[in-house]
C-alpha atoms as a PDB file:
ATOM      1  CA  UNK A   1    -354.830 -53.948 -94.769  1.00  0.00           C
ATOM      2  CA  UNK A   2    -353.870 -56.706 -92.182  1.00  0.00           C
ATOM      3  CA  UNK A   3    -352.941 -57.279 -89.129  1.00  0.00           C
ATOM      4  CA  UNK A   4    -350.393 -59.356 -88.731  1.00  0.00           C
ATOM      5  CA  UNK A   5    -347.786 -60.765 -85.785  1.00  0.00           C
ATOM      6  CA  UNK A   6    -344.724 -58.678 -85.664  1.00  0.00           C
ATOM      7  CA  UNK A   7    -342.923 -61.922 -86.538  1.00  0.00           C
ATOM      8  CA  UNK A   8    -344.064 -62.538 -89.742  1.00  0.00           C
ATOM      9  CA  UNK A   9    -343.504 -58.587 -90.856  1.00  0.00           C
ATOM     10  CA  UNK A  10    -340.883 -58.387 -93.936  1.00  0.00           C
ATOM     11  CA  UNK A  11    -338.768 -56.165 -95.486  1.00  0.00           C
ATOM     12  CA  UNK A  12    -340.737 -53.646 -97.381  1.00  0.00           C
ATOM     13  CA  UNK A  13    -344.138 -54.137 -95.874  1.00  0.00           C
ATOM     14  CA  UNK A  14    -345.609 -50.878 -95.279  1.00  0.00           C
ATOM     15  CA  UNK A  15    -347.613 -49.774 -92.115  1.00  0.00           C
ATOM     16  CA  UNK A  16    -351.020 -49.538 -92.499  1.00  0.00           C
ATOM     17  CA  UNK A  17    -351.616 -47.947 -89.122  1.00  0.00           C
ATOM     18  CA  UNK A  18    -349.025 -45.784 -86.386  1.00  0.00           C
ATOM     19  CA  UNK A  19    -347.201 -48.121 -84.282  1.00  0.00           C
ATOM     20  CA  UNK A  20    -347.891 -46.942 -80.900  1.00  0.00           C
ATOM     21  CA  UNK A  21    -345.865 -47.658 -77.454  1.00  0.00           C
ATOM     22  CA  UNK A  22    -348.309 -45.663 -75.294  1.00  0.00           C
ATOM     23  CA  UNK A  23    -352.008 -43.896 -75.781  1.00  0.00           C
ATOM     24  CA  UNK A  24    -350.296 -41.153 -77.093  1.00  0.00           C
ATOM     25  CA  UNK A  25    -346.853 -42.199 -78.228  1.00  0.00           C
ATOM     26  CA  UNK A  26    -345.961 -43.046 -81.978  1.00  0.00           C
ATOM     27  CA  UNK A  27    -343.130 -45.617 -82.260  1.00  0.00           C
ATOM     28  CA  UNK A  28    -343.531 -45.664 -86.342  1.00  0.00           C
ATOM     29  CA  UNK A  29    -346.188 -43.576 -88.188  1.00  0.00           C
ATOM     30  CA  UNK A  30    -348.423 -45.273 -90.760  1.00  0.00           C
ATOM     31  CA  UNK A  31    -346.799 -45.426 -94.198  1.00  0.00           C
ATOM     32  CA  UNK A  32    -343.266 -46.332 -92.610  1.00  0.00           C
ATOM     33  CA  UNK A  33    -341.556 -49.227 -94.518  1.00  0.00           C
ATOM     34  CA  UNK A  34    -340.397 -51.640 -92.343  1.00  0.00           C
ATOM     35  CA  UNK A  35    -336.588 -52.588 -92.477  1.00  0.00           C
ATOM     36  CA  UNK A  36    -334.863 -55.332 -91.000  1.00  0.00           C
ATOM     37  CA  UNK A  37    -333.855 -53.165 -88.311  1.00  0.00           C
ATOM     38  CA  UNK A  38    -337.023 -51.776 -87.580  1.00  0.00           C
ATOM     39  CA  UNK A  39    -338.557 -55.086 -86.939  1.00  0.00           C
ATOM     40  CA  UNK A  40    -335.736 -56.175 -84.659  1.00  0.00           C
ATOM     41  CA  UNK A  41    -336.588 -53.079 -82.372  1.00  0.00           C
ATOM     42  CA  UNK A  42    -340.386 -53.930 -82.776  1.00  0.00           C
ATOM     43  CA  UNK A  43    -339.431 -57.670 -81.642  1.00  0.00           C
ATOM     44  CA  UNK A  44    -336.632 -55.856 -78.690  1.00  0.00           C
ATOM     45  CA  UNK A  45    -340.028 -53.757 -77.723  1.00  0.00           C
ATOM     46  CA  UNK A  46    -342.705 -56.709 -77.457  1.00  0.00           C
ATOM     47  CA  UNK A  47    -344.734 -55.411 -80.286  1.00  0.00           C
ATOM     48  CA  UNK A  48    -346.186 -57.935 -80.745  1.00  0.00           C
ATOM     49  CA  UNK A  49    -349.169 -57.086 -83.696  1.00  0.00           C
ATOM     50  CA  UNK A  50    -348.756 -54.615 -86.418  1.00  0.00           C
ATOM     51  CA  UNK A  51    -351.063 -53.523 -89.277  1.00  0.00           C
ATOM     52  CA  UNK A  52    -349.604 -53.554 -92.765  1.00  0.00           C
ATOM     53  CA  UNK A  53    -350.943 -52.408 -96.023  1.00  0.00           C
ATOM     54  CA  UNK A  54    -352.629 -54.728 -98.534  1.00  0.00           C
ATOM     55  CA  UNK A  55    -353.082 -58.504 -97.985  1.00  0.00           C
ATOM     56  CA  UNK A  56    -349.185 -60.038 -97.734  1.00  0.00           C
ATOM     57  CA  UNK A  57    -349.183 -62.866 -95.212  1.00  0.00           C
ATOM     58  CA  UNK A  58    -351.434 -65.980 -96.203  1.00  0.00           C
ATOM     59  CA  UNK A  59    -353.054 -67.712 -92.791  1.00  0.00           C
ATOM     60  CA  UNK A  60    -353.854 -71.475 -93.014  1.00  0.00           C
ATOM     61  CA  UNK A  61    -357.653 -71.615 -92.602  1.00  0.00           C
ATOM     62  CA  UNK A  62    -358.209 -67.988 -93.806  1.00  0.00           C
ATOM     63  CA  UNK A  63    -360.974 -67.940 -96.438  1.00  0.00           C
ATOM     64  CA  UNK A  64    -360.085 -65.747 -99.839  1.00  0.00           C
ATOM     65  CA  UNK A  65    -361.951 -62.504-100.542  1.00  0.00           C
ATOM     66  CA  UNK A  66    -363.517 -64.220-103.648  1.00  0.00           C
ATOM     67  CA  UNK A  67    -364.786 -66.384-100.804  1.00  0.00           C
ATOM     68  CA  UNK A  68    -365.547 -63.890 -98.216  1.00  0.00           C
ATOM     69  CA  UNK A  69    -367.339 -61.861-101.131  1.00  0.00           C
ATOM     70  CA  UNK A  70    -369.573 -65.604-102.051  1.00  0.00           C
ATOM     71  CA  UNK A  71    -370.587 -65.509 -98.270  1.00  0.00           C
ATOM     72  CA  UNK A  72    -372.078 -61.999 -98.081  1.00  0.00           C
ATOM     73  CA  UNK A  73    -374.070 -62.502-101.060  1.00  0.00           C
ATOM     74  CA  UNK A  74    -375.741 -65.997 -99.421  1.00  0.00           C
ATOM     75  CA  UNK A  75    -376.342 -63.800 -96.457  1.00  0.00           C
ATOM     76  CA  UNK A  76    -378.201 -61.561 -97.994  1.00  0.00           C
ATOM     77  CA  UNK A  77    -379.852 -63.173-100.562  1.00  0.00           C
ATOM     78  CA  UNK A  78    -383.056 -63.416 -98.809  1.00  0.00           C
ATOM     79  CA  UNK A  79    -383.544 -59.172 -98.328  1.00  0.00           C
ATOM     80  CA  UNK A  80    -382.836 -58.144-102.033  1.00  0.00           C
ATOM     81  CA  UNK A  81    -385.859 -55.869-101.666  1.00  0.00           C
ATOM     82  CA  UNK A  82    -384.819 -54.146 -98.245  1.00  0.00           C
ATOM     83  CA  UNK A  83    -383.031 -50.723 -98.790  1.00  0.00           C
ATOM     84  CA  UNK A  84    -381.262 -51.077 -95.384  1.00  0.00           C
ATOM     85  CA  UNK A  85    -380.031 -54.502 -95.427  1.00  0.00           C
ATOM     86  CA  UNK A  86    -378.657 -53.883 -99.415  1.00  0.00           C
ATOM     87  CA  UNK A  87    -376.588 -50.513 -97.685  1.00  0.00           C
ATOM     88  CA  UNK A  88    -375.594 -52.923 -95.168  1.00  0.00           C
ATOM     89  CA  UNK A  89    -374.215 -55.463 -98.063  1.00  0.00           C
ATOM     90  CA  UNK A  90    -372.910 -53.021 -99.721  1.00  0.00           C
ATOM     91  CA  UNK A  91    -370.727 -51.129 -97.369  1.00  0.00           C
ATOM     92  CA  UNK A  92    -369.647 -55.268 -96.337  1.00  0.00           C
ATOM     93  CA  UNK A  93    -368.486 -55.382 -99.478  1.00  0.00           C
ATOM     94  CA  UNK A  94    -366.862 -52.230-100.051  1.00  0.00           C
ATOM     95  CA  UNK A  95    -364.544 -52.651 -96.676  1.00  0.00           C
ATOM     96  CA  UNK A  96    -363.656 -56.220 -97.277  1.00  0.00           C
ATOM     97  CA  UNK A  97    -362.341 -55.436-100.701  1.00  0.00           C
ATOM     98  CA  UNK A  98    -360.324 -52.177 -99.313  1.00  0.00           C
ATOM     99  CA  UNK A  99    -359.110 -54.493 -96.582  1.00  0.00           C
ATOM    100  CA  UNK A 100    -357.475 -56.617 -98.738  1.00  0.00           C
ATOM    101  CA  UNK A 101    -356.359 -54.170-100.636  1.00  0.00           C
ATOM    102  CA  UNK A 102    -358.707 -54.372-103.738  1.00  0.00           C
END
């Protein structure tokens, strides 16, 4: 998933989380596929960040996951025999690659 400005949302995205107006107000429920219309009211309401599923907007700067995934293993290259830290890595792992949808 990513979160992304409301601006750069595009037909057929799908929400990866509720759109909310309030603390306990839905606007759009996670799962909705965003239309055309649908963003223009998101853009007439100031929404200004949503959270869509998978990975679909690329952001100058923003490292890959093959990169993200290189990182985390120089990080904890040094612990290899510390049953803690390796749960730690692991669980890095395991939400970076759901987060982009892998």
């Amino acid at each position: 998933m990513q979160q992304i400005l409301s601006a750069q949302a595009g037909e057929g995205m799908v929400l990866a989380k509720d759109v909310m107006i309030s603390e306990d107000r839905v606007l759009c429920g996670k799962g909705t596929v965003l239309t055309t219309a649908l963003i223009d009211r998101l853009a007439k309401m100031d929404i200004m960040h949503i959270t869509v599923e998978g990975h679909p907007v690329e952001i100058s700067g923003e490292k890959s996951l093959k990169e993200e995934l290189r990182d985390i293993e120089s990080r904890f290259s040094q612990v290899t025999q510390v049953p803690p830290l390796m749960f730690i890595k692991k669980i890095l792992r395991q939400k970076m690659m759901s987060s982009r949808g892998k």
